[in-house]
Protein backbone atom coordinates (compact mmCIF):
# COMPACT_ATOMS: atom_id res chain seq x y z
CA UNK A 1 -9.37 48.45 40.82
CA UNK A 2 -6.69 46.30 39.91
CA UNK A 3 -5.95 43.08 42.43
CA UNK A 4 -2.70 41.21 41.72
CA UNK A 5 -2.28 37.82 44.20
CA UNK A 6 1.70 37.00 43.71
CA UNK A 7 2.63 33.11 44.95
CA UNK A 8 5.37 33.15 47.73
CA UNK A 9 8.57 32.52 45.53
CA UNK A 10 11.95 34.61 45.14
CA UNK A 11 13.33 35.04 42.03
CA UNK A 12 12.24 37.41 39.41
CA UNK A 13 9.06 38.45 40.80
CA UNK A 14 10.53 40.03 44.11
CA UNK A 15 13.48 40.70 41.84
CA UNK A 16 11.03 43.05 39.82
CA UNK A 17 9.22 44.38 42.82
CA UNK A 18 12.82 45.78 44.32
CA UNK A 19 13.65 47.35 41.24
CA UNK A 20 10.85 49.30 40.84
CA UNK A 21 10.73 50.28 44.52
CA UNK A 22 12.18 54.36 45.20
CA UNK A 23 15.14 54.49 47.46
CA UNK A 24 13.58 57.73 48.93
CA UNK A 25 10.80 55.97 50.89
CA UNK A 26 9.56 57.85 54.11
CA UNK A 27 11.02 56.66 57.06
CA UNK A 28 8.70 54.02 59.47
CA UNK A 29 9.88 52.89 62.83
CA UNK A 30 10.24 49.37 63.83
CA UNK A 31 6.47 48.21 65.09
CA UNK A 32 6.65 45.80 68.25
CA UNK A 33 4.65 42.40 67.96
CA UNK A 34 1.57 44.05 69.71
CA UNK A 35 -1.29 44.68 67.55
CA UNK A 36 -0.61 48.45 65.68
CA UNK A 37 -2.71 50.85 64.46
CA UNK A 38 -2.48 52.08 60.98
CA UNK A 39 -1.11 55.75 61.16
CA UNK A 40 -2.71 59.19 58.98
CA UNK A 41 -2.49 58.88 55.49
CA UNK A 42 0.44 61.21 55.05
CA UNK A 43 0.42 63.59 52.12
CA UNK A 44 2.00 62.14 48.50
CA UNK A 45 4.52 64.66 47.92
CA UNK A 46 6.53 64.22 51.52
CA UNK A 47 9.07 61.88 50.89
CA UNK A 48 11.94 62.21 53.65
CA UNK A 49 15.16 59.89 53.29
CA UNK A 50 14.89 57.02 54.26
CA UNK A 51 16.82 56.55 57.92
CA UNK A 52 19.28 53.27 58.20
CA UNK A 53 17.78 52.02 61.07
CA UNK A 54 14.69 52.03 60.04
CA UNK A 55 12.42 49.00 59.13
CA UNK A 56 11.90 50.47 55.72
CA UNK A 57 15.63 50.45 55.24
CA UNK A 58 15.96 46.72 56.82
CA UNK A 59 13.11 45.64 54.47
CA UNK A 60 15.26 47.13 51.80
CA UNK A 61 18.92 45.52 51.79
CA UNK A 62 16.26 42.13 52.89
CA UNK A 63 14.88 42.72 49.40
CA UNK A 64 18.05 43.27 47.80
CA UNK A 65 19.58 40.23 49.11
CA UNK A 66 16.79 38.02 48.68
CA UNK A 67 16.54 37.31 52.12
CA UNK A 68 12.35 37.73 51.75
CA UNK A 69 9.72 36.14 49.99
CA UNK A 70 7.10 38.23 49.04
CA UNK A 71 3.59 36.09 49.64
CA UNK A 72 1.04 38.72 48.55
CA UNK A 73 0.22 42.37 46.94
CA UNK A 74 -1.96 43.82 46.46
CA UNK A 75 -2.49 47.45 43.79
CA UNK A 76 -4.93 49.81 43.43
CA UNK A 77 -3.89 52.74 41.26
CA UNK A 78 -0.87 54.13 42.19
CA UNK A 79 -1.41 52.69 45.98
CA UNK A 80 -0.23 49.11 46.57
CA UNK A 81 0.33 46.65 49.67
CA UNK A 82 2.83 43.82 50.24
CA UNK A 83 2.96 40.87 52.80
CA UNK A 84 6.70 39.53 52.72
CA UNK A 85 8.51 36.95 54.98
CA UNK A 86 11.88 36.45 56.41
CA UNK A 87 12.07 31.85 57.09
CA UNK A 88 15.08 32.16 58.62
CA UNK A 89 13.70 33.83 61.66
CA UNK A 90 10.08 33.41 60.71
CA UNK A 91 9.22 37.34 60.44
CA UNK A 92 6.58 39.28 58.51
CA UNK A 93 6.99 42.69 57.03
CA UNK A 94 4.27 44.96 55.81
CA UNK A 95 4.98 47.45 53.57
CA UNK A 96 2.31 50.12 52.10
CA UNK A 97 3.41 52.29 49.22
CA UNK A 98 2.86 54.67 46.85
CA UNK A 99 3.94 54.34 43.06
CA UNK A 100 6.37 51.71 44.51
CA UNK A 101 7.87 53.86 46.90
CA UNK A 102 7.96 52.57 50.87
CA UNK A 103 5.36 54.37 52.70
CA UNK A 104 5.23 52.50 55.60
CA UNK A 105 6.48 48.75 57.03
CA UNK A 106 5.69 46.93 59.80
CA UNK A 107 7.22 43.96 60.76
CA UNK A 108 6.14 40.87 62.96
CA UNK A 109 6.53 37.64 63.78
CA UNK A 110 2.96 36.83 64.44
CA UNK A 111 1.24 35.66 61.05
CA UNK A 112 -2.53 36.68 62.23
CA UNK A 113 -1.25 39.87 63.23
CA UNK A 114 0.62 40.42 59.67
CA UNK A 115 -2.93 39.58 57.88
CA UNK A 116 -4.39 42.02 59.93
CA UNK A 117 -2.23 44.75 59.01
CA UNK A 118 -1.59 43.40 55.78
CA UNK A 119 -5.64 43.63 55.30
CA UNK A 120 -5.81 46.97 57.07
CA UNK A 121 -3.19 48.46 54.47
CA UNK A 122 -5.03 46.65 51.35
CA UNK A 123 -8.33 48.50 52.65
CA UNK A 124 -6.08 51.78 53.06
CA UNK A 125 -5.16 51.51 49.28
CA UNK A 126 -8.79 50.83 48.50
CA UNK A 127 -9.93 54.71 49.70
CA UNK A 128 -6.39 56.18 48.38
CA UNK A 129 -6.63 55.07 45.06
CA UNK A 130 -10.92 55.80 45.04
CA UNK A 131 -10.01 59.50 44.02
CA UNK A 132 -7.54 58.27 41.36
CA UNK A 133 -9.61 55.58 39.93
CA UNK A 134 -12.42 58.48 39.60
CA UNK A 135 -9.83 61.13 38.22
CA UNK A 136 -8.97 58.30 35.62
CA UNK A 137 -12.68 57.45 34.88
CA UNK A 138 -13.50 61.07 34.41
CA UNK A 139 -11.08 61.38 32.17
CA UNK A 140 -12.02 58.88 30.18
CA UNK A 141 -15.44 59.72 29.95
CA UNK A 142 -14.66 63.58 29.15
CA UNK A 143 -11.83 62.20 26.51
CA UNK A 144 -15.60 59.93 25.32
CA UNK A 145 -17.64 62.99 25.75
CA UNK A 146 -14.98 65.09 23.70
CA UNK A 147 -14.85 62.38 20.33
CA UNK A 148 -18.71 61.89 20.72
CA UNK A 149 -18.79 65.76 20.10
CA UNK A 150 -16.19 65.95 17.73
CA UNK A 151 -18.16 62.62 15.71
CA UNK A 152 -21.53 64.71 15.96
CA UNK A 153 -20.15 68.47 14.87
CA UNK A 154 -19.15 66.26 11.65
CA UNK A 155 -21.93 64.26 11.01
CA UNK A 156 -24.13 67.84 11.55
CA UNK A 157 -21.50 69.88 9.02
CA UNK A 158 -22.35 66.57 6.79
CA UNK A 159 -26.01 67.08 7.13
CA UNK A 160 -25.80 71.15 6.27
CA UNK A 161 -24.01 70.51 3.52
CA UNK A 162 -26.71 67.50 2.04
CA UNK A 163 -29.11 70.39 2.93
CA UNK A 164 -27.22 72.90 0.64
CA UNK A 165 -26.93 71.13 -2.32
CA UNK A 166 -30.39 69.87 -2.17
CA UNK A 167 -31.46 72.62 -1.92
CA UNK A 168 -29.34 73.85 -4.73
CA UNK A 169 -30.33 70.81 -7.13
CA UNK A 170 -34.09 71.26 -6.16
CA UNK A 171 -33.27 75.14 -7.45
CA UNK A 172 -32.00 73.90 -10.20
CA UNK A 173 -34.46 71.07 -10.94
CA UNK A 174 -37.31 74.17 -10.49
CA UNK A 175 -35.44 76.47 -12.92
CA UNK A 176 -35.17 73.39 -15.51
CA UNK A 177 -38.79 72.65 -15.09
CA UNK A 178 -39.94 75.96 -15.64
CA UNK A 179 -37.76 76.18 -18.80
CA UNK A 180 -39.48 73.39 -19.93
CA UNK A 181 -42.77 74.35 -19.14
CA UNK A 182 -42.38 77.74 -21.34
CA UNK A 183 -40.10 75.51 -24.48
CA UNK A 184 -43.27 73.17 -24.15
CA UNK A 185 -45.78 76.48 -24.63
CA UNK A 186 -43.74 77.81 -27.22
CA UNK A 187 -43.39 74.72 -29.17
CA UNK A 188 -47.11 73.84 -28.65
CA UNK A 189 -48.20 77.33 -29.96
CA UNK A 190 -45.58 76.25 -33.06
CA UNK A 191 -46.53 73.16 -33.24
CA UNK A 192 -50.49 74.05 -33.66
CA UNK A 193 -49.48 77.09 -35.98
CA UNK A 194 -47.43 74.32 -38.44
CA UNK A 195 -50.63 72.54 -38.10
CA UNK A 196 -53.22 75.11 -39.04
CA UNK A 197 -50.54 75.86 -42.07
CA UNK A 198 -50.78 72.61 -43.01
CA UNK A 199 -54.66 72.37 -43.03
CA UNK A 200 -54.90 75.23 -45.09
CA UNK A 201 -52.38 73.91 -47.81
CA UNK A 202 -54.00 70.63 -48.11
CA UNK A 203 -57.30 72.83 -48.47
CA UNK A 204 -55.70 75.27 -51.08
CA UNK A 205 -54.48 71.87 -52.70
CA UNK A 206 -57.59 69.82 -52.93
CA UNK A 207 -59.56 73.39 -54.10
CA UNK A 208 -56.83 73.54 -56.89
CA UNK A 209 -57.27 69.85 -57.48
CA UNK A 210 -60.98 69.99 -57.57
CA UNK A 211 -60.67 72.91 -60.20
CA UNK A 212 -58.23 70.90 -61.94
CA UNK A 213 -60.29 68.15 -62.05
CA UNK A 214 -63.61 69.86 -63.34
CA UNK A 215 -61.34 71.86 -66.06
CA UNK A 216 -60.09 68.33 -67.11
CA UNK A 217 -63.62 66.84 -67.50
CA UNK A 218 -65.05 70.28 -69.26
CA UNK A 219 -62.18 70.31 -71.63
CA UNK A 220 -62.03 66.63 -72.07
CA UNK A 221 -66.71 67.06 -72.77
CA UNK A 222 -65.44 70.08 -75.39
CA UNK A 223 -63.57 68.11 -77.53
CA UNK A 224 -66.20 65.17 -77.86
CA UNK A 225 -68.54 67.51 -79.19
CA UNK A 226 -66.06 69.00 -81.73
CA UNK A 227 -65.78 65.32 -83.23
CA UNK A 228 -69.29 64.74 -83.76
């Protein structure tokens, strides 16, 4: 809920506010300087010309000549509330609208009684726009609601698809493993097989040595003998 306090100047403020007020206003009689009660909140949609001698339609050319000062408003949502005042005859009109379209005025030349009206509208507003401000904060927490989802359906597709290739590698990591297991059999079964080979050379080798050797030193006794 949005409160906006505007000084009492004319100019470009009041300027602003006229522009952006709807000629098709519904139509509110002139209220006498007795205290007045605040009417039914009349539905949105109804918005009946505005008559010319009506004290919407006198607030209006007022506006559009300048002949006003606007001393406060007041907005929330679409709802809003305006205290203006005529110096040269020291009156007050107070206008309630909707989306800056008259709803109703009242006009007075007693100040306390404009504040009370002028409060009794602001408080009007307050309960008109409580359904709005809601609508907007429900939207805005189903538009949340909506990204949250859409952030968490990613960041589970993200997490499936870690799963999948882990699980993949660790598939492939087992397969590899077990490949190596069996190349680590087979070329321990090779290896010891090279080994046993190679034991039974060297053996074959030093037998053929030894024999070598004890041929040598027989043949080598032989000829010693011969000599003598």
């Amino acid at each position: 809920m949005k409160v906006t306090v505007c000084s009492a100047v004319r100019g470009l403020g009041l300027g602003l506010f006229i522009a952006g007020l709807s000629i098709n206003a519904m139509a509110q009689s002139t209220v006498s300087p007795a205290p007045a009660t605040v009417a039914p909140t009349p539905a949105a949609s109804a918005k009946p010309a505005v008559s010319g001698n009506s004290t919407i339609s006198e607030l209006q050319q007022l506006m559009q000549s300048q002949g006003v000062s606007e001393l406060r408003t007041t907005y929330n949502g679409n709802y809003g509330s305006s205290l203006l005042f005529k110096p040269d005859n020291r009156t007050y009109y107070v206008a309630l609208f909707q989306q800056k379209n008259f709803w109703r005025v009242v006009k007075t030349t007693s100040d306390t009684q404009a504040e009370q009206i002028y409060k009794s509208f602001v408080a009007q507003t307050e309960k008109l726009a409580a359904i709005d401000i809601r609508r907007i904060q429900l939207e805005a927490e189903k538009q949340y609601t909506e990204q949250q989802i859409a952030s968490q359906e990613t960041r589970l597709s993200a997490l499936q698809n870690d799963l999948v290739v882990q699980q993949q590698q660790e598939q492939n990591v087992s397969t590899q493993q077990e490949q190596a297991r069996q190349q680590t059999q087979v070329l321990s079964s090779k290896q010891q097989a090279a080994r046993n080979e190679l034991r039974a050379l060297q053996s074959r080798i030093r037998t053929l040595e030894s024999q070598q050797t004890m041929m040598d030193n027989s043949s080598f006794s032989g000829d010693k003998t011969t000599s003598k």
